[in-house]
PDB file of N, CA and C in Angstrom:
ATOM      1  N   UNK A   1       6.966  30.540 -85.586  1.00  0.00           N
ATOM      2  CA  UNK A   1       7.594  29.703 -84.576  1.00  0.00           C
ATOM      3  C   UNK A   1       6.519  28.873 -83.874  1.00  0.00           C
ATOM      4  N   UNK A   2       7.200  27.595 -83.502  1.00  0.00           N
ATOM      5  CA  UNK A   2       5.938  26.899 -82.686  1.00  0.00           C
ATOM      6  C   UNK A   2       5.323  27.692 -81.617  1.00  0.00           C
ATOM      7  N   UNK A   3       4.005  26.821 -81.214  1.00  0.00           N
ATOM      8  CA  UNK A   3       3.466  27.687 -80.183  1.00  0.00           C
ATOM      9  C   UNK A   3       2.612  26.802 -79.360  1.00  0.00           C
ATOM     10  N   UNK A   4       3.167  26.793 -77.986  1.00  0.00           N
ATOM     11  CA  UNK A   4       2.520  25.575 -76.800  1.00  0.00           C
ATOM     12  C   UNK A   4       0.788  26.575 -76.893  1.00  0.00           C
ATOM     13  N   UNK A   5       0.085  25.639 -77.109  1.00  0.00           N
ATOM     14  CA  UNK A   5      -1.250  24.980 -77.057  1.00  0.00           C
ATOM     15  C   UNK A   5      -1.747  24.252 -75.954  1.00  0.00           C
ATOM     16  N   UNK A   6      -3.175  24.505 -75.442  1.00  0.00           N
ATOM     17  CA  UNK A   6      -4.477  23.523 -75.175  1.00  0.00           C
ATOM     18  C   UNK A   6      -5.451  23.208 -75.618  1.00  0.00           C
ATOM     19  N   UNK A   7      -5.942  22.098 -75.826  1.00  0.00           N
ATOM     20  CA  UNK A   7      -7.264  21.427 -76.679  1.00  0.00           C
ATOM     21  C   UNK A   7      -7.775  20.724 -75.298  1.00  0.00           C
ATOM     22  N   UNK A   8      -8.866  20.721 -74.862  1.00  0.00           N
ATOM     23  CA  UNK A   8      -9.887  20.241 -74.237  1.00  0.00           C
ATOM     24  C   UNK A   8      -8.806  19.531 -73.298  1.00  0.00           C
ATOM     25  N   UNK A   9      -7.744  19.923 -72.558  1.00  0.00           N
ATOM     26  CA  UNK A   9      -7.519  19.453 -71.037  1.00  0.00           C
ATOM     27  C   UNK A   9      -6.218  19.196 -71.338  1.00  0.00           C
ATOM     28  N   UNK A  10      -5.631  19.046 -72.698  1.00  0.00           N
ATOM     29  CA  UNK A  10      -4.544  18.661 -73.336  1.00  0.00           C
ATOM     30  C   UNK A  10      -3.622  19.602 -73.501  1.00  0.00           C
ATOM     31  N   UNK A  11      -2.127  19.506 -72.894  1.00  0.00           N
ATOM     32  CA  UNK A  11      -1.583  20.143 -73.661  1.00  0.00           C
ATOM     33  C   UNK A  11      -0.606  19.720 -74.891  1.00  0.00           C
ATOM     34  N   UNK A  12      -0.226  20.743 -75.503  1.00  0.00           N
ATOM     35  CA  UNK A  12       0.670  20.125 -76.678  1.00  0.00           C
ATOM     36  C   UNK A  12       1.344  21.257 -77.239  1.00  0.00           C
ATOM     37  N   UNK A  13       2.126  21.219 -77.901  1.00  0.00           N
ATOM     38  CA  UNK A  13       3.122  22.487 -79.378  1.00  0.00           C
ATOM     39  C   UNK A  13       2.553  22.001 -80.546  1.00  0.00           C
ATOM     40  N   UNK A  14       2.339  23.431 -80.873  1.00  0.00           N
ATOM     41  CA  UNK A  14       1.990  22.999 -82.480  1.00  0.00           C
ATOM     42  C   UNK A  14       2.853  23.437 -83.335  1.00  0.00           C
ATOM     43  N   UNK A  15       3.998  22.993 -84.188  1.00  0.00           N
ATOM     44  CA  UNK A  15       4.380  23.297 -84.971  1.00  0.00           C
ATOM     45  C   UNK A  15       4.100  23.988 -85.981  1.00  0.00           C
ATOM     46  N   UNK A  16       5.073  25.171 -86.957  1.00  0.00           N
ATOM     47  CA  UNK A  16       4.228  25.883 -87.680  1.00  0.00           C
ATOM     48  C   UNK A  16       3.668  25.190 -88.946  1.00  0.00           C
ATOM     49  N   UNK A  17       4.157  24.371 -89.269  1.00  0.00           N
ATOM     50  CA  UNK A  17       2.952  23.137 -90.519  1.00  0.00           C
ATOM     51  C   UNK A  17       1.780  22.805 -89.874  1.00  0.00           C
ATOM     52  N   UNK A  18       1.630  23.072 -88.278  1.00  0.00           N
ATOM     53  CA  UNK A  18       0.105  22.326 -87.841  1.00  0.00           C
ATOM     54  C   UNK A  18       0.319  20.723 -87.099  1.00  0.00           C
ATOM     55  N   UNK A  19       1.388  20.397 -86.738  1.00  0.00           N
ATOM     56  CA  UNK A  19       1.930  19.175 -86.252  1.00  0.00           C
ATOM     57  C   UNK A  19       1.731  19.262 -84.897  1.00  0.00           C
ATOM     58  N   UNK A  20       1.031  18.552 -84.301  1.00  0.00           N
ATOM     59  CA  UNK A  20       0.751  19.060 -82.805  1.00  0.00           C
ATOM     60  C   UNK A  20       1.926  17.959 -82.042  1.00  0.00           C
ATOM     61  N   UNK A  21       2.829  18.317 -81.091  1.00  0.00           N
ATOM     62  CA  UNK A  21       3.843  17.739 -80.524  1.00  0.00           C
ATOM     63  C   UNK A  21       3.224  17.587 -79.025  1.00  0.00           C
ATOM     64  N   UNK A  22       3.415  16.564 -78.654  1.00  0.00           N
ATOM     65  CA  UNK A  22       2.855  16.467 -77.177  1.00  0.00           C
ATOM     66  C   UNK A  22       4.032  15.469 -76.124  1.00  0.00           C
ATOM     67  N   UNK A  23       3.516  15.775 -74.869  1.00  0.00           N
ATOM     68  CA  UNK A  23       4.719  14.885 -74.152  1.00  0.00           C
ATOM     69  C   UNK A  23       4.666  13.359 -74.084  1.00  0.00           C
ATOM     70  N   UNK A  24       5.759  12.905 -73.839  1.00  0.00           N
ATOM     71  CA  UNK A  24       5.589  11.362 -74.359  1.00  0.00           C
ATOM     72  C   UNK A  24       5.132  10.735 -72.686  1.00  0.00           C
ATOM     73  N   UNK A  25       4.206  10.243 -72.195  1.00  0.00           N
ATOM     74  CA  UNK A  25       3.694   9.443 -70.864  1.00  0.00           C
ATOM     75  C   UNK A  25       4.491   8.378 -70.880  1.00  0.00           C
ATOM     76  N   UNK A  26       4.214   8.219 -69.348  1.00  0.00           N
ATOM     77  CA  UNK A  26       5.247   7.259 -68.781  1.00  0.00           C
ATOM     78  C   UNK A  26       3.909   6.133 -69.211  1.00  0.00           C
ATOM     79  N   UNK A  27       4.359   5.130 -67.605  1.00  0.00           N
ATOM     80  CA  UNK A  27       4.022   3.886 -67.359  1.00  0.00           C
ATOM     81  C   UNK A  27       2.349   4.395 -67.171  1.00  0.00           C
ATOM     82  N   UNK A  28       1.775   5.043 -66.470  1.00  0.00           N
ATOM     83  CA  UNK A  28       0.777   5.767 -66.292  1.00  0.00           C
ATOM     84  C   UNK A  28       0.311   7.128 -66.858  1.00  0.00           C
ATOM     85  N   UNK A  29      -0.897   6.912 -67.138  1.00  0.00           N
ATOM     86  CA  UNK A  29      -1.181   8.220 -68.236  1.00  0.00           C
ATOM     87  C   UNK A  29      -1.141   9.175 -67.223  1.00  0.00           C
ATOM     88  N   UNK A  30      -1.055   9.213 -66.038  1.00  0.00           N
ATOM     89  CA  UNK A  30      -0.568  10.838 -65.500  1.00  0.00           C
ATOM     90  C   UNK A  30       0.674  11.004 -65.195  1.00  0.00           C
ATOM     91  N   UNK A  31       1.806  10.248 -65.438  1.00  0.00           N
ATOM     92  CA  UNK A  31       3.399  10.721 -65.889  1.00  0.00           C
ATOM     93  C   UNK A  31       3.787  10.955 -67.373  1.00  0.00           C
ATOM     94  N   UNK A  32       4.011  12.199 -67.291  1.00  0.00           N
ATOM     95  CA  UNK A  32       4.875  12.531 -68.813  1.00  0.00           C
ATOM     96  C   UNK A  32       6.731  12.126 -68.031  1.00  0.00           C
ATOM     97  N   UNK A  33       7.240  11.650 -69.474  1.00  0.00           N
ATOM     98  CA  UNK A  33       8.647  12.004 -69.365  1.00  0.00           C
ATOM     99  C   UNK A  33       9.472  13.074 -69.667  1.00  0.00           C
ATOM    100  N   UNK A  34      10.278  13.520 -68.857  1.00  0.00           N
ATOM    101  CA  UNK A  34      10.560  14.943 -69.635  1.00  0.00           C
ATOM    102  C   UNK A  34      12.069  14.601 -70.618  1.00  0.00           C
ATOM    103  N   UNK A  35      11.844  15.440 -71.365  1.00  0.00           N
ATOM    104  CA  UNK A  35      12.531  15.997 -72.403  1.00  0.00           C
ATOM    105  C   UNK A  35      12.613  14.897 -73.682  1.00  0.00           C
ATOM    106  N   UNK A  36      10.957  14.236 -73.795  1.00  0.00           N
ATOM    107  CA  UNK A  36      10.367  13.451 -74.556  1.00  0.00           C
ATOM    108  C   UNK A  36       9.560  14.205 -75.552  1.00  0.00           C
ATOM    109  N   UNK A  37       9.151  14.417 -76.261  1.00  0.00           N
ATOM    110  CA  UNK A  37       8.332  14.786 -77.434  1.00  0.00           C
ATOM    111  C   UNK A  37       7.715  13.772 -78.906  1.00  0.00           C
ATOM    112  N   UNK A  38       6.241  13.512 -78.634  1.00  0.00           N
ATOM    113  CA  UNK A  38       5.780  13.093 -79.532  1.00  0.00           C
ATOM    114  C   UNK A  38       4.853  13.454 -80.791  1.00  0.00           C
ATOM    115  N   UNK A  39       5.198  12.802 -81.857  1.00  0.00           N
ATOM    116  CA  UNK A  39       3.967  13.244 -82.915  1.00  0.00           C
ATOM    117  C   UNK A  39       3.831  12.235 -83.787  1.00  0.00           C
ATOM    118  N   UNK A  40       2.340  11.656 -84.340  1.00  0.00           N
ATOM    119  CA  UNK A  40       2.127  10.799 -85.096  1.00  0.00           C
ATOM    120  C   UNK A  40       1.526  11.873 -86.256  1.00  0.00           C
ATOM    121  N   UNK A  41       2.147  10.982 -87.349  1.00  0.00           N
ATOM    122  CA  UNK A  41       1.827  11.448 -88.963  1.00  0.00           C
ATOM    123  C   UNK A  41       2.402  10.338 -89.855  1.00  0.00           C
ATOM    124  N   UNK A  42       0.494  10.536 -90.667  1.00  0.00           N
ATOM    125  CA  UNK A  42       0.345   9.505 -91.495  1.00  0.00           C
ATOM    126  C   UNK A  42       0.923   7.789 -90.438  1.00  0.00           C
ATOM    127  N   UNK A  43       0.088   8.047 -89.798  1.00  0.00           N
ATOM    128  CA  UNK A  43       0.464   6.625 -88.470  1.00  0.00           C
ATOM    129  C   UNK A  43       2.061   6.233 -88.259  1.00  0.00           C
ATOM    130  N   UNK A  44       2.573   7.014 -88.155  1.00  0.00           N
ATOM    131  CA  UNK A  44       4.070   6.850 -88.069  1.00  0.00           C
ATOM    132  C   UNK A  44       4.532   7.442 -86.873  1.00  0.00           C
ATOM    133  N   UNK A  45       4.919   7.039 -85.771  1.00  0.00           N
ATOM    134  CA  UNK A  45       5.022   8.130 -84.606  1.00  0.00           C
ATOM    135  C   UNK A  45       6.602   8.449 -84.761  1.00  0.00           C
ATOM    136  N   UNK A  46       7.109   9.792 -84.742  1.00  0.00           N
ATOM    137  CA  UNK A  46       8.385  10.486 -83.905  1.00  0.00           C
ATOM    138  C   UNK A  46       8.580  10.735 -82.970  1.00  0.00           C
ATOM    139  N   UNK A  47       9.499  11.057 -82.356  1.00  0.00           N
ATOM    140  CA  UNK A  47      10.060  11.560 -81.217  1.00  0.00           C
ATOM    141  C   UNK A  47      10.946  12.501 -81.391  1.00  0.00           C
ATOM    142  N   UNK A  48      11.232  13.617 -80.284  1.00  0.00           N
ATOM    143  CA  UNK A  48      11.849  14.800 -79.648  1.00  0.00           C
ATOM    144  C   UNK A  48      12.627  14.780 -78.918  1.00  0.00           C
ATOM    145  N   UNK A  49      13.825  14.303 -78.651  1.00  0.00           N
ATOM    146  CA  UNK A  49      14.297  13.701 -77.588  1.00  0.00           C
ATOM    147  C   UNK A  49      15.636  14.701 -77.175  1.00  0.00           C
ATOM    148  N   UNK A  50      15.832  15.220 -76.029  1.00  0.00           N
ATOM    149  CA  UNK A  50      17.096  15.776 -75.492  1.00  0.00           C
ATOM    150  C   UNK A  50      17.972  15.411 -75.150  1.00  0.00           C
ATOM    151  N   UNK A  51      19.100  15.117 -75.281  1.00  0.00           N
ATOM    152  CA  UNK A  51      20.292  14.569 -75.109  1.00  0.00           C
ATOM    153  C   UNK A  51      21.466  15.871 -74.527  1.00  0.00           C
ATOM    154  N   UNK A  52      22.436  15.445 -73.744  1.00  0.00           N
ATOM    155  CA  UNK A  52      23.629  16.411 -73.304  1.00  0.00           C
ATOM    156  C   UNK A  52      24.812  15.705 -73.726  1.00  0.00           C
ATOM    157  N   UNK A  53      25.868  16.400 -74.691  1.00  0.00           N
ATOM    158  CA  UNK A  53      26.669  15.743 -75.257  1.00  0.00           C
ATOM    159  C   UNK A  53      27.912  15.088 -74.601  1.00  0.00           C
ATOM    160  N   UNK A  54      29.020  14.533 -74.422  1.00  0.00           N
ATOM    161  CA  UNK A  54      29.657  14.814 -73.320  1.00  0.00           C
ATOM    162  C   UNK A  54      30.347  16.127 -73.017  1.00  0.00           C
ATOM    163  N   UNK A  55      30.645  17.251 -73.922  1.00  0.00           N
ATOM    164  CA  UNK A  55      30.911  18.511 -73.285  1.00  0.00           C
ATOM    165  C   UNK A  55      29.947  19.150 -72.529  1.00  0.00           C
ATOM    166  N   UNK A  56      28.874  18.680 -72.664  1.00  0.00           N
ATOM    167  CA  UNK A  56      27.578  19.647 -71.691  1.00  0.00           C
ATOM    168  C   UNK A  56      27.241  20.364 -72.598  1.00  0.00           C
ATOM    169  N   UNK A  57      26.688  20.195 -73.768  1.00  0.00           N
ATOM    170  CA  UNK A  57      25.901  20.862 -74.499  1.00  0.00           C
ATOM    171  C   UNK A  57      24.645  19.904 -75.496  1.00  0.00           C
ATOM    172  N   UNK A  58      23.501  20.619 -74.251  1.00  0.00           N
ATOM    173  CA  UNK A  58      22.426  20.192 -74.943  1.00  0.00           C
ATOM    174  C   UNK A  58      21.999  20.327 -76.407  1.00  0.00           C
ATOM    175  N   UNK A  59      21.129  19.497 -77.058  1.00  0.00           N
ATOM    176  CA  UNK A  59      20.282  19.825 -78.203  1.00  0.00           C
ATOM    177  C   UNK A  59      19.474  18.487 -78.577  1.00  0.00           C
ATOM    178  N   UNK A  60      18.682  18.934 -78.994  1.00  0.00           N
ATOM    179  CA  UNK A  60      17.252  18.322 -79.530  1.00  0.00           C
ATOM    180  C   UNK A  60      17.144  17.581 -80.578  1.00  0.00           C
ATOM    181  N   UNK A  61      17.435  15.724 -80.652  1.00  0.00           N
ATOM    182  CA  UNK A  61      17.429  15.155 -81.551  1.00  0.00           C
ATOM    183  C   UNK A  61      16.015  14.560 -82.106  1.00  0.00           C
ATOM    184  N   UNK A  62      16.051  14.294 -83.314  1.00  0.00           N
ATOM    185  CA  UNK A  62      14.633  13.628 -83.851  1.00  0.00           C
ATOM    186  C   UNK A  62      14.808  12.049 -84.232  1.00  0.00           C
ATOM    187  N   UNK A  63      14.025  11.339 -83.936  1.00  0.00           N
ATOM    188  CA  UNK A  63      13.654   9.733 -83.645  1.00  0.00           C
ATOM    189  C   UNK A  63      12.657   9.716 -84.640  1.00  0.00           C
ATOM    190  N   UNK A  64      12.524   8.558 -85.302  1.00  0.00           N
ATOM    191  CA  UNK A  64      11.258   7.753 -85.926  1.00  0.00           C
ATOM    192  C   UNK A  64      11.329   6.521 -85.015  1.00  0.00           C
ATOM    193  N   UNK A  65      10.414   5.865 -84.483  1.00  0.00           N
ATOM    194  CA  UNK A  65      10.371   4.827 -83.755  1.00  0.00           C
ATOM    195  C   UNK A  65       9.904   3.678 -84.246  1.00  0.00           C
ATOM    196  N   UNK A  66       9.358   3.982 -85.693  1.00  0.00           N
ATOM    197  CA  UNK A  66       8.928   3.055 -86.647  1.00  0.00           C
ATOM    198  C   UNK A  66       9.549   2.289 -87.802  1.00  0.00           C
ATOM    199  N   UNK A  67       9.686   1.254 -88.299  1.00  0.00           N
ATOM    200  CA  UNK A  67      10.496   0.624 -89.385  1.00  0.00           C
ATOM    201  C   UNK A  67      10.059   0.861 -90.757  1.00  0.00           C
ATOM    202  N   UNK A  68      10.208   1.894 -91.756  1.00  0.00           N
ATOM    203  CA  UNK A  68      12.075   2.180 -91.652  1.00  0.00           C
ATOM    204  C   UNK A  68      12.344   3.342 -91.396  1.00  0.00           C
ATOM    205  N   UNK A  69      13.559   3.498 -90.652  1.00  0.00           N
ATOM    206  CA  UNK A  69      13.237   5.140 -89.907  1.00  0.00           C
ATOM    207  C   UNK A  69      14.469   5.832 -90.454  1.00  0.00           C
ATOM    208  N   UNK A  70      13.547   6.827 -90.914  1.00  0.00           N
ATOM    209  CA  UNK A  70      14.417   7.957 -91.416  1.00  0.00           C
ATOM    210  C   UNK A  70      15.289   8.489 -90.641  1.00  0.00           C
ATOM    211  N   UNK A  71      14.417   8.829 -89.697  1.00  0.00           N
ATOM    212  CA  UNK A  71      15.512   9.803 -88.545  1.00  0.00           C
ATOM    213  C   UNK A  71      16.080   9.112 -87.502  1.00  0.00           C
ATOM    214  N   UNK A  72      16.709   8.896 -87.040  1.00  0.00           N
ATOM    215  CA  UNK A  72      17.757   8.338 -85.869  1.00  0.00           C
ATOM    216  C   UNK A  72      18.607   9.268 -85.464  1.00  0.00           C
ATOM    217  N   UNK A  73      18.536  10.469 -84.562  1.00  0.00           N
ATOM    218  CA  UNK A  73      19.127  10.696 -83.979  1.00  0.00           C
ATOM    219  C   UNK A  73      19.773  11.905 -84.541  1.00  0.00           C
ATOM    220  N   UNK A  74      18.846  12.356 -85.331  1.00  0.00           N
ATOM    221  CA  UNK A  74      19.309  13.652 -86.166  1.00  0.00           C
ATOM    222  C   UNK A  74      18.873  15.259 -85.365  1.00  0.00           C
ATOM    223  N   UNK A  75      20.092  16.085 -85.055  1.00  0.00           N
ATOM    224  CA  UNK A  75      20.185  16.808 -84.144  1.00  0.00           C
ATOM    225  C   UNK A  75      18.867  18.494 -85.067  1.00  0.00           C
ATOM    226  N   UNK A  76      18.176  18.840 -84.527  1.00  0.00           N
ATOM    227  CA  UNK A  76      17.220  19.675 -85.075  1.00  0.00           C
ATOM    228  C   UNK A  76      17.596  20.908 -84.701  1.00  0.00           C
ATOM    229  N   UNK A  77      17.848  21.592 -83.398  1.00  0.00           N
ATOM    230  CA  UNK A  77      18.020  22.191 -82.211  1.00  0.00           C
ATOM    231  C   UNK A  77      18.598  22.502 -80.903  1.00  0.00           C
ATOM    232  N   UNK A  78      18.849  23.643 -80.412  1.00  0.00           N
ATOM    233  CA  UNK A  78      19.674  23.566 -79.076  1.00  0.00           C
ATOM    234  C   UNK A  78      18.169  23.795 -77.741  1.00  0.00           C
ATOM    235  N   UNK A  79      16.788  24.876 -78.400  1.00  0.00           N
ATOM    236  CA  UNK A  79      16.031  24.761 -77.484  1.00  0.00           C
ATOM    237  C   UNK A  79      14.722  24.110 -78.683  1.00  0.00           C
ATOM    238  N   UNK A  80      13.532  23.965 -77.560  1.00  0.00           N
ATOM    239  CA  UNK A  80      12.488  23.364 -77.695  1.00  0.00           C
ATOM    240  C   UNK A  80      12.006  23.496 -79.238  1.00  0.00           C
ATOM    241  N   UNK A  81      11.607  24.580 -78.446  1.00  0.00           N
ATOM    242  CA  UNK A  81      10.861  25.223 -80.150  1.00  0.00           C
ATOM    243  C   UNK A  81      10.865  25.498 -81.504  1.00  0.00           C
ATOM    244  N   UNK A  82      12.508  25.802 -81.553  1.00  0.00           N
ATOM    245  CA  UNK A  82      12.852  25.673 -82.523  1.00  0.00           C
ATOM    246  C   UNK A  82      13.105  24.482 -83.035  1.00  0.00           C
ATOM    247  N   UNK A  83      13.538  23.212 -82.449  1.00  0.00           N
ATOM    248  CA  UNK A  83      13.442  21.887 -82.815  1.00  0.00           C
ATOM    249  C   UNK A  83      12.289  21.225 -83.006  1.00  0.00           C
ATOM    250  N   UNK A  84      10.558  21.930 -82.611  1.00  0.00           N
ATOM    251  CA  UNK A  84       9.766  21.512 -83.016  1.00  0.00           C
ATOM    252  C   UNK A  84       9.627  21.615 -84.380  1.00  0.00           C
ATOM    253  N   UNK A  85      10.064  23.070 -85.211  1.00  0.00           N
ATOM    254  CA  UNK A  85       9.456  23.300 -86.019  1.00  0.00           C
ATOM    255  C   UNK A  85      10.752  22.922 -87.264  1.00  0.00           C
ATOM    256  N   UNK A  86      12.026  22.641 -86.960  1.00  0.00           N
ATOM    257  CA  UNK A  86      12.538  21.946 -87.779  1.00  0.00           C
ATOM    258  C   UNK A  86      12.576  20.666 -87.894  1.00  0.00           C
ATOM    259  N   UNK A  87      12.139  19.572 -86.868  1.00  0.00           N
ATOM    260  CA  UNK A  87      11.704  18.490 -86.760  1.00  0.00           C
ATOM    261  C   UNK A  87      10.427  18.057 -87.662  1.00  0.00           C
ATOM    262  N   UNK A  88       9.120  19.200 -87.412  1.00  0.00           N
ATOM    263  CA  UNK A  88       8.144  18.819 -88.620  1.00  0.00           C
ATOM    264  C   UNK A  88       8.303  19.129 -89.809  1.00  0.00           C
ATOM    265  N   UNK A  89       9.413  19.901 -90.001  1.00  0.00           N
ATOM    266  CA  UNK A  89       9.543  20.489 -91.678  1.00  0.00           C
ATOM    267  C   UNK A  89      10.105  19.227 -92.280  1.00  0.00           C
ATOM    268  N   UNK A  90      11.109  18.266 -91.744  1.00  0.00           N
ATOM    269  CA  UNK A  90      11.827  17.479 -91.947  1.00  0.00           C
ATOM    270  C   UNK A  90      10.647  16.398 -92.014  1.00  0.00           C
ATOM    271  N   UNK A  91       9.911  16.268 -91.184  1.00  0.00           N
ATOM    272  CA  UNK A  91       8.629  15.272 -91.772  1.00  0.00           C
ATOM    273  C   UNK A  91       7.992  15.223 -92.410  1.00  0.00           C
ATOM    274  N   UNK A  92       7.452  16.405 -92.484  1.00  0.00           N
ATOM    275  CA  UNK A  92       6.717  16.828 -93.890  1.00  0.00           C
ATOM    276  C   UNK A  92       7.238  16.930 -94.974  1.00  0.00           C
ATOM    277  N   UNK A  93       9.047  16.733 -95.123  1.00  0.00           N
ATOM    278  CA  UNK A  93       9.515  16.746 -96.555  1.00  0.00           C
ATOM    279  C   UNK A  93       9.831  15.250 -96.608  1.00  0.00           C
ATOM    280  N   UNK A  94      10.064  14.225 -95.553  1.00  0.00           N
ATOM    281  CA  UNK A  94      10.070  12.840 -95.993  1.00  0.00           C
ATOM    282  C   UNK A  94       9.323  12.106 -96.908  1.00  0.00           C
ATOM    283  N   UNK A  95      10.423  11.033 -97.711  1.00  0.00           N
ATOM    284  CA  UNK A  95       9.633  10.685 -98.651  1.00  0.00           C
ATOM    285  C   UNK A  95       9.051   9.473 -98.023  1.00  0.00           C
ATOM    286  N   UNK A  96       7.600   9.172 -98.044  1.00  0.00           N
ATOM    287  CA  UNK A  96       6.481   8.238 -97.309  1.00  0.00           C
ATOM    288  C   UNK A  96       6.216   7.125 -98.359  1.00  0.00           C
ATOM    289  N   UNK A  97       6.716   6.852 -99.423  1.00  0.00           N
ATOM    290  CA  UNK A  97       6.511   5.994-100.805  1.00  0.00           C
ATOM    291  C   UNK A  97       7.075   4.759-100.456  1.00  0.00           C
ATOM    292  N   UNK A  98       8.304   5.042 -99.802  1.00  0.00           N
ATOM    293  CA  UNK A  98       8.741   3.507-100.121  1.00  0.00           C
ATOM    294  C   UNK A  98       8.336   2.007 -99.073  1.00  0.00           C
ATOM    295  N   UNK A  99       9.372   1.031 -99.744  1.00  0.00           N
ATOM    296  CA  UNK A  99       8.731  -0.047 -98.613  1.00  0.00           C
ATOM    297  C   UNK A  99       8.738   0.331 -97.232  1.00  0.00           C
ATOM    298  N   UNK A 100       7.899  -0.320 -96.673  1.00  0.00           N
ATOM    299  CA  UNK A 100       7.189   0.055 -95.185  1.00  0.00           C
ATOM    300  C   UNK A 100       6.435   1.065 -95.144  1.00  0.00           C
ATOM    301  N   UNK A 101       6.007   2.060 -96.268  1.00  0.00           N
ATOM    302  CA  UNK A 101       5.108   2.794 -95.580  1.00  0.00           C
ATOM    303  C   UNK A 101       3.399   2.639 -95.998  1.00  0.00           C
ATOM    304  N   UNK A 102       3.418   1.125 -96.374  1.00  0.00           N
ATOM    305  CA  UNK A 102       1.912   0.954 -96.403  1.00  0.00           C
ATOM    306  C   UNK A 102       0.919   1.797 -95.746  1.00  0.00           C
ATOM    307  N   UNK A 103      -0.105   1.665 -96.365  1.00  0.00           N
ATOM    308  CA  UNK A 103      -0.885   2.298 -95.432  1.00  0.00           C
ATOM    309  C   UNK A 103      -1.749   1.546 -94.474  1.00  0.00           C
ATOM    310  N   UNK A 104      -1.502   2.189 -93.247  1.00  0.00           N
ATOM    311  CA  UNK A 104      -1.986   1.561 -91.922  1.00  0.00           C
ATOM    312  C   UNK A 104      -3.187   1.890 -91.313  1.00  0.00           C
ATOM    313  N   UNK A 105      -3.799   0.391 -90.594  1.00  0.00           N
ATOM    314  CA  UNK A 105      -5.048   0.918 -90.431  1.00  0.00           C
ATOM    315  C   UNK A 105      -5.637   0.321 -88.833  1.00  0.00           C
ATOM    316  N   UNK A 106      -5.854   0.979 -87.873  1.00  0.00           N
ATOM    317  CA  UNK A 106      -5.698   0.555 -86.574  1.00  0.00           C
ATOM    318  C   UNK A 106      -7.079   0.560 -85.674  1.00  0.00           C
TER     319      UNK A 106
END
């Protein structure tokens, strides 16, 4: 199961593939947003995002924020953790071949 982490002042989740998930910052790097979650792989960033349905039941959707995005809004989870670690399994089985996923260099 994932497991919240610190690296040198940082915090973050690391997923069990090794995907380190961190909070997504606001306007200023000392606001996080909550119930934001980020991770870049292979320069592609995702998102973690919480949503409440209209019955009042939370769960944990996954975002690609990049073109062409696999995920839009695909539900992983009801809590955190476990949506970390089905969120990176789901990345790590995407297929990265086709158009748009040149490789990027920044």
């Amino acid at each position: 199961m994932a497991r919240r982490r610190t690296h040198m002042g940082e915090r973050y989740i690391e997923a069990d593939n090794g995907f380190g998930w961190s909070r997504k910052h606001g306007s200023s790097p000392l606001s996080v947003l909550p119930g934001i979650y980020e991770v870049e792989v292979f320069g592609l960033t995702y998102q973690l995002q919480k949503f409440e349905d209209p019955k009042g039941e939370q769960g944990w959707y996954l975002y690609s924020t990049d073109k062409p995005s696999d995920f839009w809004g695909e539900f992983c989870a009801t809590n955190l953790l476990p949506a970390i670690d089905a969120a990176s399994e789901r990345i790590a089985k995407a297929d990265l071949s086709g158009a748009g996923y040149e490789r990027r260099t920044t």
